[in-house]
Protein backbone atom coordinates (compact mmCIF):
# COMPACT_ATOMS: atom_id res chain seq x y z
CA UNK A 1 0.00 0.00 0.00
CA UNK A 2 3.07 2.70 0.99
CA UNK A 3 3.80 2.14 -2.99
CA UNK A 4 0.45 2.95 -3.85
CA UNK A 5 -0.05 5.65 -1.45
CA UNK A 6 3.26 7.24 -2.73
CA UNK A 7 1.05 7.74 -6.25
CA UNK A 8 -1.72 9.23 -4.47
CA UNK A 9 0.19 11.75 -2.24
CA UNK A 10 -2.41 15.25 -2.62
CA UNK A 11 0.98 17.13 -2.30
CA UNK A 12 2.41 15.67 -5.20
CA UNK A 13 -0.87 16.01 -6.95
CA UNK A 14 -1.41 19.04 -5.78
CA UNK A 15 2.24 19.73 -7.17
CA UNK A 16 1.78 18.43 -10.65
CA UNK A 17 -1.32 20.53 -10.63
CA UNK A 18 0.71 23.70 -10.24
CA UNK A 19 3.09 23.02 -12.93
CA UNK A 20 0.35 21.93 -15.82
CA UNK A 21 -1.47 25.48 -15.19
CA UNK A 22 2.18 27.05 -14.88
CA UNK A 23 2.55 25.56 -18.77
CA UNK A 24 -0.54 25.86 -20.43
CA UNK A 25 -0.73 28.37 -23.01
CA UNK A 26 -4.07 30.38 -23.89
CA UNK A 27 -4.57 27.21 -26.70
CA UNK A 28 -6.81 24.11 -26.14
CA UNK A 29 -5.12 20.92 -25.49
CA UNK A 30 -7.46 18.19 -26.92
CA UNK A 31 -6.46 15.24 -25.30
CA UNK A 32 -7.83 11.58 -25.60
CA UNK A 33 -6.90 8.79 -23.07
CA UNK A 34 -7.23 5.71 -24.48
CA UNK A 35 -7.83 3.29 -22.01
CA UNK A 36 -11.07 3.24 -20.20
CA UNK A 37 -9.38 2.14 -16.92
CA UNK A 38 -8.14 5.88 -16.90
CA UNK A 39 -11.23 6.87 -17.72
CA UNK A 40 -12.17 5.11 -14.19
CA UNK A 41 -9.39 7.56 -12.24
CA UNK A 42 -10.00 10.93 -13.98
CA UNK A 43 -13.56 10.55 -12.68
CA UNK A 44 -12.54 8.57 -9.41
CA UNK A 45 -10.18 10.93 -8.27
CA UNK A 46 -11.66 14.33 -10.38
CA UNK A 47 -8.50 14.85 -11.87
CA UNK A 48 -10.40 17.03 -14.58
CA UNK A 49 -11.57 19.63 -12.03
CA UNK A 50 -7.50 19.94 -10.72
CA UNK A 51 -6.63 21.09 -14.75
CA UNK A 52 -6.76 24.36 -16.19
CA UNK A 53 -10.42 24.40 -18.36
CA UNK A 54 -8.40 24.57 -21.65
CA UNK A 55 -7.60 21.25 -21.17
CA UNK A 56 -10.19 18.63 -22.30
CA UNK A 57 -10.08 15.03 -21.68
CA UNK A 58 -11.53 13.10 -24.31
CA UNK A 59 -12.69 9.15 -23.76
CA UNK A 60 -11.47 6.49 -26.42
CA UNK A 61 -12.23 3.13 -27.48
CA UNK A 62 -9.93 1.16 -24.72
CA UNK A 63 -12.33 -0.40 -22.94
CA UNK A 64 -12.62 -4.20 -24.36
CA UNK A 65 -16.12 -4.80 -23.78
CA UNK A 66 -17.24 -1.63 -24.85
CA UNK A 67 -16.10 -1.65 -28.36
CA UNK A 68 -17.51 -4.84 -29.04
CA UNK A 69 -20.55 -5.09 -31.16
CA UNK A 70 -24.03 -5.95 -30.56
CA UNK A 71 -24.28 -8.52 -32.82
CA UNK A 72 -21.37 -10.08 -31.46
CA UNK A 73 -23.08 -10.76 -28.50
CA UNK A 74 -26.12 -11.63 -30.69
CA UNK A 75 -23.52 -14.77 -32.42
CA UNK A 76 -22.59 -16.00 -29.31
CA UNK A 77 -26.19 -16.37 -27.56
CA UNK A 78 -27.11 -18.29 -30.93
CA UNK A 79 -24.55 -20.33 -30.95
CA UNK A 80 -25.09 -21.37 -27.23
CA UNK A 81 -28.86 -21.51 -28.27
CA UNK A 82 -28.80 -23.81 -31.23
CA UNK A 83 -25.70 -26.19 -30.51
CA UNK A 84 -26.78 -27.13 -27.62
CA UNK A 85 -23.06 -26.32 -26.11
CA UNK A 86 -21.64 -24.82 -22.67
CA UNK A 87 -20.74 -21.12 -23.31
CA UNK A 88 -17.95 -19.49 -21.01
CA UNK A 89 -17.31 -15.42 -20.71
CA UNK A 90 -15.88 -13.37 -18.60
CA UNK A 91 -18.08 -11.22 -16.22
CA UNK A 92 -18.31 -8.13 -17.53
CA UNK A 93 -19.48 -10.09 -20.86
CA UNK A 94 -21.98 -11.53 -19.09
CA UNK A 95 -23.86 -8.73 -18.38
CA UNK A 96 -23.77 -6.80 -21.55
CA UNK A 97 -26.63 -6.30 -23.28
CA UNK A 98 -27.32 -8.20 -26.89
CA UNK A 99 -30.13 -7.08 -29.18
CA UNK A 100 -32.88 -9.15 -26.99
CA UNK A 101 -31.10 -10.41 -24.00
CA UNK A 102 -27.73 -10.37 -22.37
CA UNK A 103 -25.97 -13.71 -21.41
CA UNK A 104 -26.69 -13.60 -17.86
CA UNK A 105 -30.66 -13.42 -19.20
CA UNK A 106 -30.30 -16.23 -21.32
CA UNK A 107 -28.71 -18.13 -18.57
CA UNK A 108 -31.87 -17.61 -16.74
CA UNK A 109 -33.62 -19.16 -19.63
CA UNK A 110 -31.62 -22.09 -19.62
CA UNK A 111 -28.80 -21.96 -21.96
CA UNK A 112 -25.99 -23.32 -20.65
CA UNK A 113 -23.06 -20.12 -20.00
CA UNK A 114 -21.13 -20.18 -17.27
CA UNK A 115 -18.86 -16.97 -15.90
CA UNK A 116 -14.86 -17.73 -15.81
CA UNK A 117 -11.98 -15.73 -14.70
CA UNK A 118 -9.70 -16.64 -17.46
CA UNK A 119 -9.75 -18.99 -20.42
CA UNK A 120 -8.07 -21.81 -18.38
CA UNK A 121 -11.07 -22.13 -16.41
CA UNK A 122 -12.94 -22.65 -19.64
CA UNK A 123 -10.61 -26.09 -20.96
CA UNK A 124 -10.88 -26.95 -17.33
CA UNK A 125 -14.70 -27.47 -17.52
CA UNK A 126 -14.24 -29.08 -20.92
CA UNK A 127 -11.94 -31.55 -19.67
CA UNK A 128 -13.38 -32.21 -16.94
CA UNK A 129 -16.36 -33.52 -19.32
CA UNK A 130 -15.11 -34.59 -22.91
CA UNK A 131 -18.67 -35.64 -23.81
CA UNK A 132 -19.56 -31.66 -23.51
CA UNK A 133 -18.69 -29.17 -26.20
CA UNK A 134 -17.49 -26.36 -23.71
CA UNK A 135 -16.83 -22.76 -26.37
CA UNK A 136 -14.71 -19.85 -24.78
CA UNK A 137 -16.48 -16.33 -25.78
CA UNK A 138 -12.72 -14.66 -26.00
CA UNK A 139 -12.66 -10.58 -25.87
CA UNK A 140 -10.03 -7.89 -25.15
CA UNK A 141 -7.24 -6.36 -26.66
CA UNK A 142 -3.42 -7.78 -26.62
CA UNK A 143 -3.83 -7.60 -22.70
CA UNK A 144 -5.88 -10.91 -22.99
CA UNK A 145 -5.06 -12.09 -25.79
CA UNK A 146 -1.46 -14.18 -25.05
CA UNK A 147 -3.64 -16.00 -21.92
CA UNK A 148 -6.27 -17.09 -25.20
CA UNK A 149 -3.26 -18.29 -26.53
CA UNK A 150 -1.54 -20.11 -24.09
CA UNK A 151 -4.92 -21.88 -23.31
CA UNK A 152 -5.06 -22.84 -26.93
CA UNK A 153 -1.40 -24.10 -26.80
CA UNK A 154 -2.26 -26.83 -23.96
CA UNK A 155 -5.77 -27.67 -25.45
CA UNK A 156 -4.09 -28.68 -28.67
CA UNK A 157 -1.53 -30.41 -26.27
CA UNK A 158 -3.79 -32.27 -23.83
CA UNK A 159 -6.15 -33.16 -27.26
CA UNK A 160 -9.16 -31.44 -25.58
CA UNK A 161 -10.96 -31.89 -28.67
CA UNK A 162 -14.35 -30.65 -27.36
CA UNK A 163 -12.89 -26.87 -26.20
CA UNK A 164 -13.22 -24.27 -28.90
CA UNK A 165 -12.54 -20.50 -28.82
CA UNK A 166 -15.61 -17.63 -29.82
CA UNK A 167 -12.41 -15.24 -30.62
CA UNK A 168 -13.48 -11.27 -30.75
CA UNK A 169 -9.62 -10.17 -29.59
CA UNK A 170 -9.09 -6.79 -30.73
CA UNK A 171 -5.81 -4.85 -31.58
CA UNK A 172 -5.34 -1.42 -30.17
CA UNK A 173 -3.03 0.50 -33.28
CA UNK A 174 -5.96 0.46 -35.88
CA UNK A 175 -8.84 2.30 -33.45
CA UNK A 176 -6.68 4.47 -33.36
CA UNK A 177 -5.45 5.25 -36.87
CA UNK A 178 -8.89 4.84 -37.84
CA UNK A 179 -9.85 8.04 -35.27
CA UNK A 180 -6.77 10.12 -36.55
CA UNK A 181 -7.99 9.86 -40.31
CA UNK A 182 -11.98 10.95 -39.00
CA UNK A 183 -12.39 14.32 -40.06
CA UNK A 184 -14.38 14.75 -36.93
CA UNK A 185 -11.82 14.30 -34.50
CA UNK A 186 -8.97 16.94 -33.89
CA UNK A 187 -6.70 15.86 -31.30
CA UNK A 188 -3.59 17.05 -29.86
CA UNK A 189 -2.06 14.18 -27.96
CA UNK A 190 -3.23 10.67 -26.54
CA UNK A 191 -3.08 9.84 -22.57
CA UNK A 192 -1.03 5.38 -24.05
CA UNK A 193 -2.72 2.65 -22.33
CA UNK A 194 -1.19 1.14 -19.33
CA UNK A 195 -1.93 -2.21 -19.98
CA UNK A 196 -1.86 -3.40 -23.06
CA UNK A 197 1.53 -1.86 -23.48
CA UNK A 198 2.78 -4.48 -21.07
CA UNK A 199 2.39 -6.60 -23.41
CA UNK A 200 2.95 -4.80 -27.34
CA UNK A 201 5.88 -2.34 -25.64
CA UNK A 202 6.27 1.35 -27.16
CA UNK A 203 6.66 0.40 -31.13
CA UNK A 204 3.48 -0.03 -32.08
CA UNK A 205 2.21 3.61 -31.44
CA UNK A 206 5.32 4.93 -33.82
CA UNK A 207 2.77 5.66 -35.94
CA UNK A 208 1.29 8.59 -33.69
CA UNK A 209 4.42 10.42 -34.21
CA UNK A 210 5.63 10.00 -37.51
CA UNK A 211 2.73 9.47 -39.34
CA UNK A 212 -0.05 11.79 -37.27
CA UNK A 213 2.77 14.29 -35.80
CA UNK A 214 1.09 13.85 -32.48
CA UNK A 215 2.53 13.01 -28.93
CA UNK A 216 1.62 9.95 -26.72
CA UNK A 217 2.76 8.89 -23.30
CA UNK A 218 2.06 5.48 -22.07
CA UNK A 219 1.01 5.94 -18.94
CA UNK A 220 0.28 4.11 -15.17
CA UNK A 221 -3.35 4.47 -13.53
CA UNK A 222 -2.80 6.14 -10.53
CA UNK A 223 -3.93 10.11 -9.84
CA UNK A 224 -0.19 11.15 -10.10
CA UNK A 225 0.53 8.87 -13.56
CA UNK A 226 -2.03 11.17 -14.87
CA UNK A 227 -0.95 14.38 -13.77
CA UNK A 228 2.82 13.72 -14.51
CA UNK A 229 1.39 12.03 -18.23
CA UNK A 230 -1.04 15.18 -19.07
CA UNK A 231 2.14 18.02 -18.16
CA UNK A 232 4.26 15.79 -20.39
CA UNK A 233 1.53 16.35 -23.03
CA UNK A 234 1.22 19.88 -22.48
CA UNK A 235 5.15 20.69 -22.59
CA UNK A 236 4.97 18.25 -25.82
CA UNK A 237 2.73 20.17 -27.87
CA UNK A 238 3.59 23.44 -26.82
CA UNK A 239 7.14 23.04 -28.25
CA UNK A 240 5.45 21.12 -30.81
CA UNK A 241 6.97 17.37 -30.14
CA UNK A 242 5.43 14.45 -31.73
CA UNK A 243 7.45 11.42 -29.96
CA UNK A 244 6.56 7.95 -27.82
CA UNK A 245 7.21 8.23 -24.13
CA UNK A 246 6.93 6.20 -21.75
CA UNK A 247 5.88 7.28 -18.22
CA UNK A 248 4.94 4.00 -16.92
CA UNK A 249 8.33 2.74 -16.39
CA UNK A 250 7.46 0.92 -13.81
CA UNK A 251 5.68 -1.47 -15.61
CA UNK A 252 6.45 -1.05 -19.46
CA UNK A 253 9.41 -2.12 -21.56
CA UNK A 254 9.78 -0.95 -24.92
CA UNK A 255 9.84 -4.13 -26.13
CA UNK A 256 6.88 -5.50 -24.14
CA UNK A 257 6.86 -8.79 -22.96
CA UNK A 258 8.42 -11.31 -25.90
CA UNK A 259 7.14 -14.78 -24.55
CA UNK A 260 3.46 -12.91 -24.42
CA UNK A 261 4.26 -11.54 -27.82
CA UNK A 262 5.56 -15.28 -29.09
CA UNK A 263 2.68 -17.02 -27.98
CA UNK A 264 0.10 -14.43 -30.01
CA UNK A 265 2.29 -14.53 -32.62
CA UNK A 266 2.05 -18.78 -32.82
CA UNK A 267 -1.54 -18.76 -32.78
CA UNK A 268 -3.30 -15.38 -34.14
CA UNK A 269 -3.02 -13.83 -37.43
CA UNK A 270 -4.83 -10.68 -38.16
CA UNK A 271 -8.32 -10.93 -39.43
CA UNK A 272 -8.95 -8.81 -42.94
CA UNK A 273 -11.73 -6.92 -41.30
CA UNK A 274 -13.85 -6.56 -37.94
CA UNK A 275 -16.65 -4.42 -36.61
CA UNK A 276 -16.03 -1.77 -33.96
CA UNK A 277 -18.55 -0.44 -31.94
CA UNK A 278 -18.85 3.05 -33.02
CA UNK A 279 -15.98 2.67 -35.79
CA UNK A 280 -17.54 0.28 -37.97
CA UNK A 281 -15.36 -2.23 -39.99
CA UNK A 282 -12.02 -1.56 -39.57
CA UNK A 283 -9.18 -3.41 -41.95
CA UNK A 284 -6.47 -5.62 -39.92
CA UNK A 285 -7.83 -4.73 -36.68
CA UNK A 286 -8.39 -7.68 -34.73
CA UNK A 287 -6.99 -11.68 -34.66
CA UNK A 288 -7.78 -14.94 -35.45
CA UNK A 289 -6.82 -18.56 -34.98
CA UNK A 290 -4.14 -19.89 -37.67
CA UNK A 291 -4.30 -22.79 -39.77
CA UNK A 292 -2.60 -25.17 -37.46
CA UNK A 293 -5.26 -24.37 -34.62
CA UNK A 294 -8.40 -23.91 -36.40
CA UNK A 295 -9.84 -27.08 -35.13
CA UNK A 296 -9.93 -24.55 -31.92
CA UNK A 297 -11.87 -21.85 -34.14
CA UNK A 298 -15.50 -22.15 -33.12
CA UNK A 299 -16.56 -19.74 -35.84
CA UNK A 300 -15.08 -22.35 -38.01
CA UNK A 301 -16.44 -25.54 -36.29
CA UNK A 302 -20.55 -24.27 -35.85
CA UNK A 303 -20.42 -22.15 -39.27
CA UNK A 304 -21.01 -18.90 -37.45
CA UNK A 305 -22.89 -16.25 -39.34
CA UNK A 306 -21.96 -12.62 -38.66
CA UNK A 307 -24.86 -10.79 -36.87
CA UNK A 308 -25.10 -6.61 -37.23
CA UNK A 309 -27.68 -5.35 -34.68
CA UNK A 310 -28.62 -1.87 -34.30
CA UNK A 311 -27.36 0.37 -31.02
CA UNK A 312 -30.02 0.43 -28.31
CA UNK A 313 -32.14 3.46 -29.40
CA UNK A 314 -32.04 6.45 -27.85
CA UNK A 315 -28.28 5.13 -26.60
CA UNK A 316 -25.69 7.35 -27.47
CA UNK A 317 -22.93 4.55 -26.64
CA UNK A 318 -20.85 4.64 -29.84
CA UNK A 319 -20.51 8.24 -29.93
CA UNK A 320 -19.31 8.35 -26.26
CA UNK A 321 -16.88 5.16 -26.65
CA UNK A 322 -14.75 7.30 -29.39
CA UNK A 323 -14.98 10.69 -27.67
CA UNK A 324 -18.01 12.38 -29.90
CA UNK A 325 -19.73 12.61 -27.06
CA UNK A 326 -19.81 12.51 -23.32
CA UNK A 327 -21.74 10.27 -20.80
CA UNK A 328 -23.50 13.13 -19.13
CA UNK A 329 -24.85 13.84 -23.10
CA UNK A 330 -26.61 10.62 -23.54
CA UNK A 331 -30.37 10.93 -22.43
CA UNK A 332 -30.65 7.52 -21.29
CA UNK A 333 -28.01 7.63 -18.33
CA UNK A 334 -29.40 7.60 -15.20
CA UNK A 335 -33.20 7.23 -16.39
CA UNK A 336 -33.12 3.63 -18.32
CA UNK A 337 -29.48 3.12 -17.90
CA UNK A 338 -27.82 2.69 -14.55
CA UNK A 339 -25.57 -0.19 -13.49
CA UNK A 340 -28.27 -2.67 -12.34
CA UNK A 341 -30.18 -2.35 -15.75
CA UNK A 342 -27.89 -1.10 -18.43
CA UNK A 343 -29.00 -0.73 -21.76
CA UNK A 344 -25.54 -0.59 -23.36
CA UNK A 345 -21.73 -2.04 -22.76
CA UNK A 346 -20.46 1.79 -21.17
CA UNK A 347 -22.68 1.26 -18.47
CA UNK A 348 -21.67 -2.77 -17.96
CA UNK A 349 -17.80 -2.65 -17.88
CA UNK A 350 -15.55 -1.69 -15.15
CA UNK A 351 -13.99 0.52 -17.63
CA UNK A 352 -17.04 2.27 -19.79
CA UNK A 353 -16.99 5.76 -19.46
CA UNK A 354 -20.74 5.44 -18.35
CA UNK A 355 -20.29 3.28 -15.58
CA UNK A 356 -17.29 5.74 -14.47
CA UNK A 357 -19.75 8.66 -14.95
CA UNK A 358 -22.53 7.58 -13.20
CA UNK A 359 -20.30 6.02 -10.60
CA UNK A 360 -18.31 9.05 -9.52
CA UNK A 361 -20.34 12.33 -11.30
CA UNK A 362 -24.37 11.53 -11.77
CA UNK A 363 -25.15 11.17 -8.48
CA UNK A 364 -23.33 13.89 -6.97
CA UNK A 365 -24.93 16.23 -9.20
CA UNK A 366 -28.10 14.27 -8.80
CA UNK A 367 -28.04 15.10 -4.81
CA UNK A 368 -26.60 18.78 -5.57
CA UNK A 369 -29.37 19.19 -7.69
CA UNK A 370 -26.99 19.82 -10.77
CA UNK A 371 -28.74 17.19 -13.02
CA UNK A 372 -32.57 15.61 -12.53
C-alpha cells in the first residue's frame, strides 16, 4: 500500500497541478486517453476539475467490452442456443446487453453459459467432461489475448478436442489510426494505455508520431501517472513534439513482454476486417486462430454467421466510446441506464466511461441538484 499511497500523495498532486497550469498556453489541449481504466481515475479521483479548463479530456475506445458489437453478442447467444453447447465469458461479458437479451438473461432461460476468470477455467470445464462441447467467448485487446493463446497451446496439447474458442480479440493500433484519419476528430495528444503496453511495448504507437505528428505517453493508472502524463503532453505540444514516451516505467518495456508476444504470434493472425462499436469495420484490426489451430476456431467448427444489430435506441454509446460525445450527453443515463439495468456495454464494464460517470459524477450532481 506505501507504494500505492506514494502515487496518491495530494501534495504531489497538488504539485503536478501547479506546474500543468504554470505551462498551459491560452490554446486548447485536446487530449484523448485511451484506455477506459483511466477513464475510471479521472472521474474517481476528479482529476479534470485539478486542470486548467483549456484542457479537455476526451474518452477512447480502450475499454474491451465496450467496443464490441451488438451482434457479437447476438452470435454468441445463438450459438449457445442452437448447438446445444456450454458457453464461457468473462463477467463483464456476461452482463452486456445483446439485441434481446444479455448472457446472464439467457442463462436464466436455460442456456448453458457459465462466468470464468480466465480462459483456463474454460478447458478446465471441458476436460473435466469430454462428452460436452465447452466454447470460450474470447474478448479484449493484446492484454488478454497471449492468456487465449496459451490456453489454446495446452488444449491442442492435452487433445481437448471438445474446447473451442468464440475469438473477438481486438488490436489497439488500428482504433486508433482509424480516429486520426476521421475528419471529426482533432486531437492534440493521446493519454497510451497502461496495460496493453505491457504486453505490445512502445513500437506499435510509432505511428502517432511519424505518421499523425502527435505526442503519446504510455502511462500508469494512478492520480499522479495522470498528472505527470497530461504536463508531459502539455510541454509536448507546446514546443510542438510528436514522440513515444513512456511514463509507466514501472511497468512497461519498450519491447513489451516477448514470450506474451511469441505465444500471439504462434496462434493469431490478423483478421482482414472486424466491426467496432462506433468505428464500424475496420481493416487488420483484430486476430484470429491460424491454420494449425483452427480445429480450436469455433466460428469455423458451428459455421457462425456474422450478426449486425442496431445500437439500443435512444443510446448514445458509440458516440461516447470514441470521444463524440460525453456520458452526461446521452439521455438515457441515469433514467433507463444505470448499473443494475444497463441498456448498453459503457454502463456494464468496469472501464465504460458510463459506468465511471454515473459512478463518480451523476449522483453527486443528482443530490446537488446539478442534473434531474
Amino acid at each position: 500500500m506505501q507504494f500505492v499511497d506514494e502515487f496518491r500523495n495530494p501534495e504531489l498532486i497538488k504539485r503536478l497541478s501547479d506546474a500543468i497550469h504554470a505551462e498551459v498556453t491560452a490554446r486548447t489541449y485536446r487530449i484523448m486517453e485511451i484506455c477506459g481504466g483511466h477513464t475510471h481515475s479521472i472521474y474517481r479521483f476528479g482529476l479534470q476539475e485539478m486542470l486548467p479548463p483549456n484542457i479537455e479530456l476526451i474518452h477512447g475506445p480502450g475499454c474491451p467490452v465496450c467496443v464490441l458489437p451488438v451482434g457479437k453478442v447476438d452470435e454468441a447467444l445463438l450459438l449457445a442456443r442452437t448447438h446445444d453447447l456450454t458457453l464461457t465469458a468473462f463477467g463483464d461479458v456476461m452482463r452486456v446487453p445483446g439485441s434481446k437479451e444479455s448472457p446472464f438473461q439467457a442463462k436464466a432461460q436455460g442456456a448453458d453459459i457459465r462466468m470464468v476468470y480466465s480462459p483456463m477455467d474454460a478447458l478446465k470445464i471441458a476436460l473435466a467432461d469430454p462428452s460436452r462441447e465447452v466454447v470460450f467467448f474470447a474478448i479484449g485487446f493484446e492484454t488478454t489475448a497471449p492468456s487465449t493463446a496459451l490456453t489454446i497451446l495446452n488444449a491442442k496439447q492435452l487433445g481437448a478436442e471438445n474446447f473451442s474458442v468464440f475469438c473477438n480479440h481486438v488490436t489497439v493500433g488500428p482504433p486508433l489510426r482509424a480516429i486520426m484519419t476521421n475528419e471529426f476528430f482533432d486531437l492534440d495528444g493521446f493519454i497510451g494505455p497502461g496495460h496493453v503496453s505491457t504486453v505490445i511495448g512502445l513500437d506499435p504507437y510509432a505511428f502517432v508520431a511519424d505518421e499523425f505528428h502527435r505526442p503519446i505517453v504510455v502511462t500508469g493508472f494512478e492520480p499522479a501517472d495522470l498528472m505527470e502524463s497530461i504536463l508531459w503532453l502539455v510541454k509536448l505540444i507546446n514546443e510542438g513534439q510528436a514522440t513515444v514516451e513512456n511514463q509507466y516505467v514501472r511497468a512497461v518495456q519498450r519491447a513489451g513482454n516477448r514470450t506474451a508476444l511469441a505465444a500471439m504470434t504462434e496462434v493469431f493472425e490478423e483478421r482482414p476486417s472486424f466491426e467496432w462499436r462506433g468505428l464500424g469495420y475496420i481493416e487488420s484490426s483484430a486476430l484470429r486462430l491460424r491454420e494449425p489451430y483452427q480445429a480450436f476456431d469455433a466460428e469455423l467448427r458451428y459455421s457462425v454467421t456474422p450478426i449486425r444489430s442496431p445500437e439500443p435506441e435512444g443510446a448514445l454509446c458509440g458516440e461516447v466510446l470514441i470521444g463524440l460525445k460525453r456520458p452526461e450527453d446521452c439521455p438515457l443515463l441515469g433514467t433507463t441506464c444505470k448499473p443494475e439495468s444497463p441498456v448498453g456495454a459503457l454502463m456494464v464494464s468496469s472501464e465504460g466511461a458510463c459506468s465511471a460517470y454515473y459512478t463518480y459524477v451523476h449522483g453527486r450532481l443528482v443530490t446537488s441538484g446539478e442534473r434531474s
